[in-house]
Protein backbone atom coordinates (compact mmCIF):
# COMPACT_ATOMS: atom_id res chain seq x y z
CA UNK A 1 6.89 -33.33 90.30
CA UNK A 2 4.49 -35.33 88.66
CA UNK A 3 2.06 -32.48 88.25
CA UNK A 4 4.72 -30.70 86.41
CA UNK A 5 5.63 -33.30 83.94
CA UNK A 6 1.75 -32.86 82.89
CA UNK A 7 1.91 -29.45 82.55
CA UNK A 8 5.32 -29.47 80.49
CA UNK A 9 3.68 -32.27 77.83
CA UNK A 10 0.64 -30.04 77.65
CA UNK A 11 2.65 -27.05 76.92
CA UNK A 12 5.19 -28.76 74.50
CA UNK A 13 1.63 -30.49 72.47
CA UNK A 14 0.43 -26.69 72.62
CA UNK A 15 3.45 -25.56 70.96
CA UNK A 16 3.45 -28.44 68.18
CA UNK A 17 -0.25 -27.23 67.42
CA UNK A 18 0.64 -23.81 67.21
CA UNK A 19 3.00 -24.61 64.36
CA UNK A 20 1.54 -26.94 62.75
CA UNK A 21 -1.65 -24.68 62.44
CA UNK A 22 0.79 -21.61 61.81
CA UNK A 23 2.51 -23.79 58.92
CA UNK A 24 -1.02 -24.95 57.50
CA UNK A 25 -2.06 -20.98 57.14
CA UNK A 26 0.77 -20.62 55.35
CA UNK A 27 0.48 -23.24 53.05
CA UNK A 28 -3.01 -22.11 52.50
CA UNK A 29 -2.12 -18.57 51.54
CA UNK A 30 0.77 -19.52 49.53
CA UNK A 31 -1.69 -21.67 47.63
CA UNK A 32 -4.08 -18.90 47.60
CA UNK A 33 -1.37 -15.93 46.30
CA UNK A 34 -0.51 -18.74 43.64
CA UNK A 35 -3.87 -19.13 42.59
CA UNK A 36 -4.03 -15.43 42.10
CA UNK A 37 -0.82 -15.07 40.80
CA UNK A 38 -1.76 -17.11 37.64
CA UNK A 39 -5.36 -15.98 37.61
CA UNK A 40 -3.50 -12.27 37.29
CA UNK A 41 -0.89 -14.10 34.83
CA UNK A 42 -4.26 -15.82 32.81
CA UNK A 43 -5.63 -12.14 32.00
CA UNK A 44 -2.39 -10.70 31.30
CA UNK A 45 -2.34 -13.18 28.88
CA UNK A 46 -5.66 -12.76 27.42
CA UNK A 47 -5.31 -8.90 27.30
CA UNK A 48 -2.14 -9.53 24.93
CA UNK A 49 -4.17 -11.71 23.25
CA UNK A 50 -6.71 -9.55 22.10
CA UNK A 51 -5.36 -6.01 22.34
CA UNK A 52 -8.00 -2.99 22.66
CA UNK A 53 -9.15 -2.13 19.31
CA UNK A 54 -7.79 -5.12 17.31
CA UNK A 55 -10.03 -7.35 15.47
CA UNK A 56 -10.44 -11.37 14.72
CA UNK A 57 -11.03 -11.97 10.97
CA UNK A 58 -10.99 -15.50 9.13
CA UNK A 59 -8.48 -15.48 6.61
CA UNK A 60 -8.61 -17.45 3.09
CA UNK A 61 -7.07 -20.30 5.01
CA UNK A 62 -10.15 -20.64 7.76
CA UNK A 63 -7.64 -19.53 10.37
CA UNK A 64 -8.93 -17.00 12.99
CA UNK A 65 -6.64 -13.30 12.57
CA UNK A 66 -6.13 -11.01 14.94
CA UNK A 67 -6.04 -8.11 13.35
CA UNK A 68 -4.28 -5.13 14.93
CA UNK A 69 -5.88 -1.94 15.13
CA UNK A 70 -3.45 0.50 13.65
CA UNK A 71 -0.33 -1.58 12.71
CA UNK A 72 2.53 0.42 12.08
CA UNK A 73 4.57 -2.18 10.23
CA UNK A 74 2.88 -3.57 7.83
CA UNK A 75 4.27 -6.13 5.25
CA UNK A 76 2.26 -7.54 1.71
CA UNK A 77 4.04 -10.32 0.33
CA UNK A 78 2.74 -9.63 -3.51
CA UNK A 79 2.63 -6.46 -5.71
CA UNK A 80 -0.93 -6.28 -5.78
CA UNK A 81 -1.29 -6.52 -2.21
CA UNK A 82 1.59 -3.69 -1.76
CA UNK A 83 0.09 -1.21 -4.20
CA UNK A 84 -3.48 -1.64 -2.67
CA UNK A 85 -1.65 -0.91 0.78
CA UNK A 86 -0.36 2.32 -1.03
CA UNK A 87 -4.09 3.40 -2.27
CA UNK A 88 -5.26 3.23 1.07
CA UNK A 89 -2.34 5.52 2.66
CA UNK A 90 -0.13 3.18 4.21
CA UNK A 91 3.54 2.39 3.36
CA UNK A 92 4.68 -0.96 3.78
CA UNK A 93 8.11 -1.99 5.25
CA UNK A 94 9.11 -3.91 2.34
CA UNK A 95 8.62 -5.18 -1.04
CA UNK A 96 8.71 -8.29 -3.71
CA UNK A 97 10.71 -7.95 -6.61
CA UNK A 98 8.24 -7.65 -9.02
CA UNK A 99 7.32 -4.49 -7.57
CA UNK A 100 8.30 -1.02 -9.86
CA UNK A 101 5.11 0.79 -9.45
CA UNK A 102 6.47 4.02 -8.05
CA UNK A 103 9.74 4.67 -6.87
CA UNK A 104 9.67 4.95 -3.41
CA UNK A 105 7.84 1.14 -3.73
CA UNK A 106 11.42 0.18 -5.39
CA UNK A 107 13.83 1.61 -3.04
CA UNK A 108 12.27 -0.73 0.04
CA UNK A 109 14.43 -3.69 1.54
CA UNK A 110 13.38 -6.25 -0.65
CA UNK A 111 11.87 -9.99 0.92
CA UNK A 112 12.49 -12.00 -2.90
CA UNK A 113 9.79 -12.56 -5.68
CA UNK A 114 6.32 -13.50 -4.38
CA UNK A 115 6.51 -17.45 -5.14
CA UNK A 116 10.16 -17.25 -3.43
CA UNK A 117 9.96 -15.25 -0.71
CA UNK A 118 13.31 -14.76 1.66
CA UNK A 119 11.86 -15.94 4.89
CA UNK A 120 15.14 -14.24 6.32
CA UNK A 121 14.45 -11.08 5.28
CA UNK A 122 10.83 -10.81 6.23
CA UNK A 123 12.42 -11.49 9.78
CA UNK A 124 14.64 -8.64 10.20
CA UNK A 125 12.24 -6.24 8.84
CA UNK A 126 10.33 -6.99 11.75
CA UNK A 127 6.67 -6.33 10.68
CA UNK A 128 3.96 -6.24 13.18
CA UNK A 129 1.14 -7.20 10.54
CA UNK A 130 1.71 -9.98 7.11
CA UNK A 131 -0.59 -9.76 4.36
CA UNK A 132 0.01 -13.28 2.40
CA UNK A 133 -1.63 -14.81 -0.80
CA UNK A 134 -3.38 -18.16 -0.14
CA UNK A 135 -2.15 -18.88 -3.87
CA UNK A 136 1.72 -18.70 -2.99
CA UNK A 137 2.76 -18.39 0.51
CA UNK A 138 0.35 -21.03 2.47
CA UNK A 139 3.37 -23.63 2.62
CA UNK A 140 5.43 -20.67 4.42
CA UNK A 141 2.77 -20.50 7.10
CA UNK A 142 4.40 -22.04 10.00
CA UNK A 143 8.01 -19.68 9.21
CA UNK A 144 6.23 -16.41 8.94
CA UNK A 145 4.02 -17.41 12.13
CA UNK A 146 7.51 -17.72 13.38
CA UNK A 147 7.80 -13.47 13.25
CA UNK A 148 5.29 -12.82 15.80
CA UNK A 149 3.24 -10.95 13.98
CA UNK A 150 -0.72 -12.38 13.01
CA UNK A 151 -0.56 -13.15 8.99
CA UNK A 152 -3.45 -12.59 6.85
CA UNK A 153 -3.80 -15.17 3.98
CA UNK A 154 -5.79 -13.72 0.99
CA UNK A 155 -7.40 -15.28 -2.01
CA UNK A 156 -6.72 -12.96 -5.39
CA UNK A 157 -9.71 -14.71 -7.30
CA UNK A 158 -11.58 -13.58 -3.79
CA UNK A 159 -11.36 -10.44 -3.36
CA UNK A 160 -13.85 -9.13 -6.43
CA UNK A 161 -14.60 -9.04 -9.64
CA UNK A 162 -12.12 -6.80 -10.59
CA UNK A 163 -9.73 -8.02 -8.51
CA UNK A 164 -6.94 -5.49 -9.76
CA UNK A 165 -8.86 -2.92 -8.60
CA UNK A 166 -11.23 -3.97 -5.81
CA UNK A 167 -7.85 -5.53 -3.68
CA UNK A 168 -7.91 -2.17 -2.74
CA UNK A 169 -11.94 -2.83 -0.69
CA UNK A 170 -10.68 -5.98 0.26
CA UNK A 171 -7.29 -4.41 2.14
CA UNK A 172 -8.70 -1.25 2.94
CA UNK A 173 -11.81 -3.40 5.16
CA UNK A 174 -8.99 -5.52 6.37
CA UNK A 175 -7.19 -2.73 8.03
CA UNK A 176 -9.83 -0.37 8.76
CA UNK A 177 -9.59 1.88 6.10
CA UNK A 178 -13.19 1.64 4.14
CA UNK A 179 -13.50 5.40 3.33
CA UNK A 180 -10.47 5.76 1.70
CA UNK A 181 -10.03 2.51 -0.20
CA UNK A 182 -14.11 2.76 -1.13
CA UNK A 183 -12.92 6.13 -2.33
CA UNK A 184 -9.97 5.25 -4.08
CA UNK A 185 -12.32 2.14 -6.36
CA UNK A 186 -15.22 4.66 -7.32
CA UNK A 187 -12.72 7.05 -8.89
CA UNK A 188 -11.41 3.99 -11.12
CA UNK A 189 -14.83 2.76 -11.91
CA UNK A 190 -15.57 6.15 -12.84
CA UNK A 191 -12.52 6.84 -15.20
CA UNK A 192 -13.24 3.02 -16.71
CA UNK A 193 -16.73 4.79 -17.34
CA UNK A 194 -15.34 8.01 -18.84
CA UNK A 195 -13.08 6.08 -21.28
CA UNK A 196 -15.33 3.29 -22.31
CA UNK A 197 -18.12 7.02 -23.12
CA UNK A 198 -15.02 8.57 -25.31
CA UNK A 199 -13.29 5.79 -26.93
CA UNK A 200 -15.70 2.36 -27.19
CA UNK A 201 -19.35 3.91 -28.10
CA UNK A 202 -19.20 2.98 -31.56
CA UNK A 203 -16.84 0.38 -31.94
CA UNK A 204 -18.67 -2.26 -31.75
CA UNK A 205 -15.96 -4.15 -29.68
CA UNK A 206 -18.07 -6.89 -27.61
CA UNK A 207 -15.30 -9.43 -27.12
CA UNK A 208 -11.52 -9.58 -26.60
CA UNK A 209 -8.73 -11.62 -25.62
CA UNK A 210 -5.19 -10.68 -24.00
CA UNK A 211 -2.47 -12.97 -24.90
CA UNK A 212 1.02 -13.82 -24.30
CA UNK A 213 3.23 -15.17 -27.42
CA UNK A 214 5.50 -17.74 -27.03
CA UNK A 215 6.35 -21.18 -27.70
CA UNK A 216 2.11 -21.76 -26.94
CA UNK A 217 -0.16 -18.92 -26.45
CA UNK A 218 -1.54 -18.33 -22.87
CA UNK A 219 -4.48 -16.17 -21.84
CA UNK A 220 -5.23 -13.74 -19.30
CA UNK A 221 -8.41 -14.78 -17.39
CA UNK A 222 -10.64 -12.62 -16.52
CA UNK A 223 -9.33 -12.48 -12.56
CA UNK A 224 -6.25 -11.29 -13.25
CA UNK A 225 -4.82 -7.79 -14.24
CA UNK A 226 -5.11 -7.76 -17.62
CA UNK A 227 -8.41 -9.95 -17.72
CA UNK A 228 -9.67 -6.76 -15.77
CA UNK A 229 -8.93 -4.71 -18.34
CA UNK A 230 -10.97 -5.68 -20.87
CA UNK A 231 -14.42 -5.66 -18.06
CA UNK A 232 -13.60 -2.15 -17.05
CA UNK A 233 -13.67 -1.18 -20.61
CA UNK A 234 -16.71 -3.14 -21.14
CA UNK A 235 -15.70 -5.93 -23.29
CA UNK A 236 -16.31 -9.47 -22.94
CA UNK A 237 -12.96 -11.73 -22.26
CA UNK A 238 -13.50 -15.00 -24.32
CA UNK A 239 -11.69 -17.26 -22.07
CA UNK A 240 -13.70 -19.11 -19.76
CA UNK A 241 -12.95 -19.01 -16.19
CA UNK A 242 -13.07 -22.61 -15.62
CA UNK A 243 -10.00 -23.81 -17.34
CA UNK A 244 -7.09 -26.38 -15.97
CA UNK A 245 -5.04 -24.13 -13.72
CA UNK A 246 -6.81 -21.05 -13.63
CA UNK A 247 -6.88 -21.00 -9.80
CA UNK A 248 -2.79 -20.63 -10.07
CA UNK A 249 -1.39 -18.42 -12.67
CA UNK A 250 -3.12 -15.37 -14.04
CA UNK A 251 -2.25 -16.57 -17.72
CA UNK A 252 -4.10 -20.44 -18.85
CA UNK A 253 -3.03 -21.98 -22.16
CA UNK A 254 -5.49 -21.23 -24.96
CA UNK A 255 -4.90 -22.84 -28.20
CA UNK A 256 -4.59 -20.52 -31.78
CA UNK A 257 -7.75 -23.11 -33.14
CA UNK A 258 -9.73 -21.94 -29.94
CA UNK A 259 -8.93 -18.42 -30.01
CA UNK A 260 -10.07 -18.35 -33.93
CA UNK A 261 -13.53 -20.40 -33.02
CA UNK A 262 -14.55 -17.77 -30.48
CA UNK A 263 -13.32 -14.99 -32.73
CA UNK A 264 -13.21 -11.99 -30.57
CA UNK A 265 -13.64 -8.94 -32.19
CA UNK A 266 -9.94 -7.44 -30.66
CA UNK A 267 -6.55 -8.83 -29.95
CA UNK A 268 -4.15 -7.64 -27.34
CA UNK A 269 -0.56 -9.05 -27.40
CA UNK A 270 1.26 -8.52 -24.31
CA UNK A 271 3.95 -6.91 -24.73
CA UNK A 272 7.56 -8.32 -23.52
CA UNK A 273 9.33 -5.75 -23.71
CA UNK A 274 9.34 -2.00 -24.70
CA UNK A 275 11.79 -3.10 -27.73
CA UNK A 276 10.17 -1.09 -30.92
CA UNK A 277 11.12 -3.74 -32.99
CA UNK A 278 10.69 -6.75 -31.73
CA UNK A 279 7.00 -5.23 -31.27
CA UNK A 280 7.03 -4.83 -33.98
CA UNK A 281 7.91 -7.87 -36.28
CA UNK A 282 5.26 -9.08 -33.50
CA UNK A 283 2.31 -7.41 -34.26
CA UNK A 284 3.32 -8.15 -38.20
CA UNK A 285 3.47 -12.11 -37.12
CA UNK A 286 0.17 -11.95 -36.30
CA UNK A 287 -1.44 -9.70 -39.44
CA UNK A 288 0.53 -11.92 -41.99
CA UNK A 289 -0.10 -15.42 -40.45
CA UNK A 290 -2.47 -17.34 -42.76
CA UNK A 291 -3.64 -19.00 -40.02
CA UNK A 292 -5.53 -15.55 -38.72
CA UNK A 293 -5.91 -13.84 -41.59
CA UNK A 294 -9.52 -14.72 -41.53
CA UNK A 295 -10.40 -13.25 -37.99
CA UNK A 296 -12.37 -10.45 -37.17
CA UNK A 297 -9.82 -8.91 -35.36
CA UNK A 298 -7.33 -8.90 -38.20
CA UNK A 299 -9.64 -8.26 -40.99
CA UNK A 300 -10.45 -5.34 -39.16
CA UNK A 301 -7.10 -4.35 -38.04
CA UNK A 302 -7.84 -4.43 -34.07
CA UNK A 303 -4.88 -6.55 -33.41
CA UNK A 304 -2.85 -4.90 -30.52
CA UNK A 305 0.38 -4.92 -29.03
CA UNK A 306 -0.13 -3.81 -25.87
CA UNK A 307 2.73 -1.37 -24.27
CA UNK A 308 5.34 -3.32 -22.14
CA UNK A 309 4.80 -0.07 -19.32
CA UNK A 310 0.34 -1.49 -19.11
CA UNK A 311 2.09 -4.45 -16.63
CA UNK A 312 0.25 -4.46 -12.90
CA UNK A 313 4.01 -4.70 -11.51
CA UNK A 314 4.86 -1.29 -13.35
CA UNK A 315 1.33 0.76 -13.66
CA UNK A 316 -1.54 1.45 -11.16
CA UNK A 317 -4.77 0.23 -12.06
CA UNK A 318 -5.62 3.29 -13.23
CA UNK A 319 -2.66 3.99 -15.72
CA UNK A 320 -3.31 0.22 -17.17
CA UNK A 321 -6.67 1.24 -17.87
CA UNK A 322 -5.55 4.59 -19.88
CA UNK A 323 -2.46 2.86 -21.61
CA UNK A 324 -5.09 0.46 -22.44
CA UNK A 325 -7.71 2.68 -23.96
CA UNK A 326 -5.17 4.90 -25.27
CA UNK A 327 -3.96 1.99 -27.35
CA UNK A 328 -7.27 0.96 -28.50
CA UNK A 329 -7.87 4.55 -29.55
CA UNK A 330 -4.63 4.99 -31.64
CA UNK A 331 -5.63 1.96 -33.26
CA UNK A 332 -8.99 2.96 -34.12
CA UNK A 333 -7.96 6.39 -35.63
């Protein structure tokens, strides 16, 4: 009897071993299938991080991109940035308001104006690649990260020094498309060349200016679309880059007195409108005034009004630059 209870305690102690080993190697492989299961779940993650073929870029902002390889969606939250999208063969999913460069450019769902962009909008168009200006949209970076798609933050006064035109490099490197964009900027350089051979040898035009009239006169810098302009045809722009405020708005004041100590030799008025009239009694404003009768731009009648249709919201680079010169040349005849 005795010799039984022994052998009963030994078997039950046997048993309790059993399981508690059997448990242990359980735990351990549990532990071991969840160690996999996130190491699987940690490159998972990693390989949607960085798709095959994408790209990580610094943007204008110091953030690190990632830049998709062929993104099929692709949304440019200025007219500049949309048009150079265009040059390189790609169609964005949407547009800004300022944006009546071609026609099918207009008829896109529209996202607001670039400095008040419809954060609503941009969602449901559902773009899988933003192309942002540093200048306007940086505030909005935490709403459009809110899409899911990466957003590229560009500088306008970085992107060349024709910026109007050179955009196009800037975009076209961005997204892969070098050949085409590098293409697209040699033909313009080589029309600028063409027209400044035809219609400026001669002239001796060395400076300009590109104003806006209003209540005070502001001046295109040299950065911005119409500043760009006057290089491509060769001619000097007389307002300095360093002015108050020339990091935020294409146009900078520039005072009448200023204007008529740096005398440029030729004076484009914007345009406001394509109103005949009113560009008219403009242009006469100017000619008439005492105050710049004594110019050499208006005692040798090269004061323009430059054509409401040479705007970088309505005309490619390309059809500025030959609205431009075809204004200079009408004036010269």
């Amino acid at each position: 009897m005795k010799r039984n209870r022994i052998d009963v305690k030994v078997l039950v102690i046997m048993m309790v071993g059993f399981l508690l080993f059997g448990c242990a190697t359980v735990a351990a492989k549990g532990t071991r299938e969840q160690d996999q299961g996130r190491q699987v779940s940690d490159m998972q993650a990693t390989q949607r991080e960085t798709p095959v073929g994408s790209k990580e870029i610094a943007d204008e902002l110091g953030r690190t991109v990632l830049v998709p390889e062929n993104p099929q969606r692709v949304l440019a939250l200025t007219s500049a940035a949309m048009q150079a999208l265009y040059n390189i063969g790609i169609s964005p999913v949407g547009k800004v308001e300022e944006f009546k460069v071609s026609k099918e450019g207009v008829a896109l769902p529209s996202v607001g104006s670039t400095a008040n962009i419809n954060i609503e909008s941009v969602y449901a168009l559902r773009p899988d690649f933003i192309i942002a200006s540093s200048r306007f949209h940086a505030a909005l970076d935490e709403s459009l990260g809110q899409t899911g798609a990466p957003v590229y933050y560009f500088d306008p006064d970085r992107v060349g020094e024709i910026p109007v035109v050179e955009v196009t490099t800037y975009i076209g490197a961005l997204l892969g498309k070098e050949a085409i964009a590098e293409q697209y900027v040699q033909s313009v350089f080589a029309l600028a060349e063409e027209l400044q051979d035809s219609i400026m040898q001669g002239t001796g035009i060395k400076t300009g200016i590109m104003i806006q009239d209003g209540d005070t006169i502001t001046a295109a810098q040299s950065a911005s679309s119409y500043g760009s302009m006057l290089a491509l045809l060769g001619i000097g722009n007389i307002v300095p880059d360093s002015l108050p405020g020339a990091k935020k708005a294409s146009f900078v004041p520039f005072g009448v007195e200023t204007i008529l100590e740096r005398d440029p030799d030729i004076l484009f008025i914007i345009a406001s409108s394509n109103d005949f009239a009113s560009n008219k009694a403009l242009l006469e404003k100017f000619e008439n005034d005492a105050q710049w009768k004594n110019s050499t731009a208006v005692r040798n009648g090269r004061v323009i009004i430059l054509p409401f249709s040479a705007n970088p919201n309505r005309s490619t680079a390309e059809d500025m630059l030959r609205i431009t010169a075809d204004a200079i040349a009408k004036k010269l005849d």
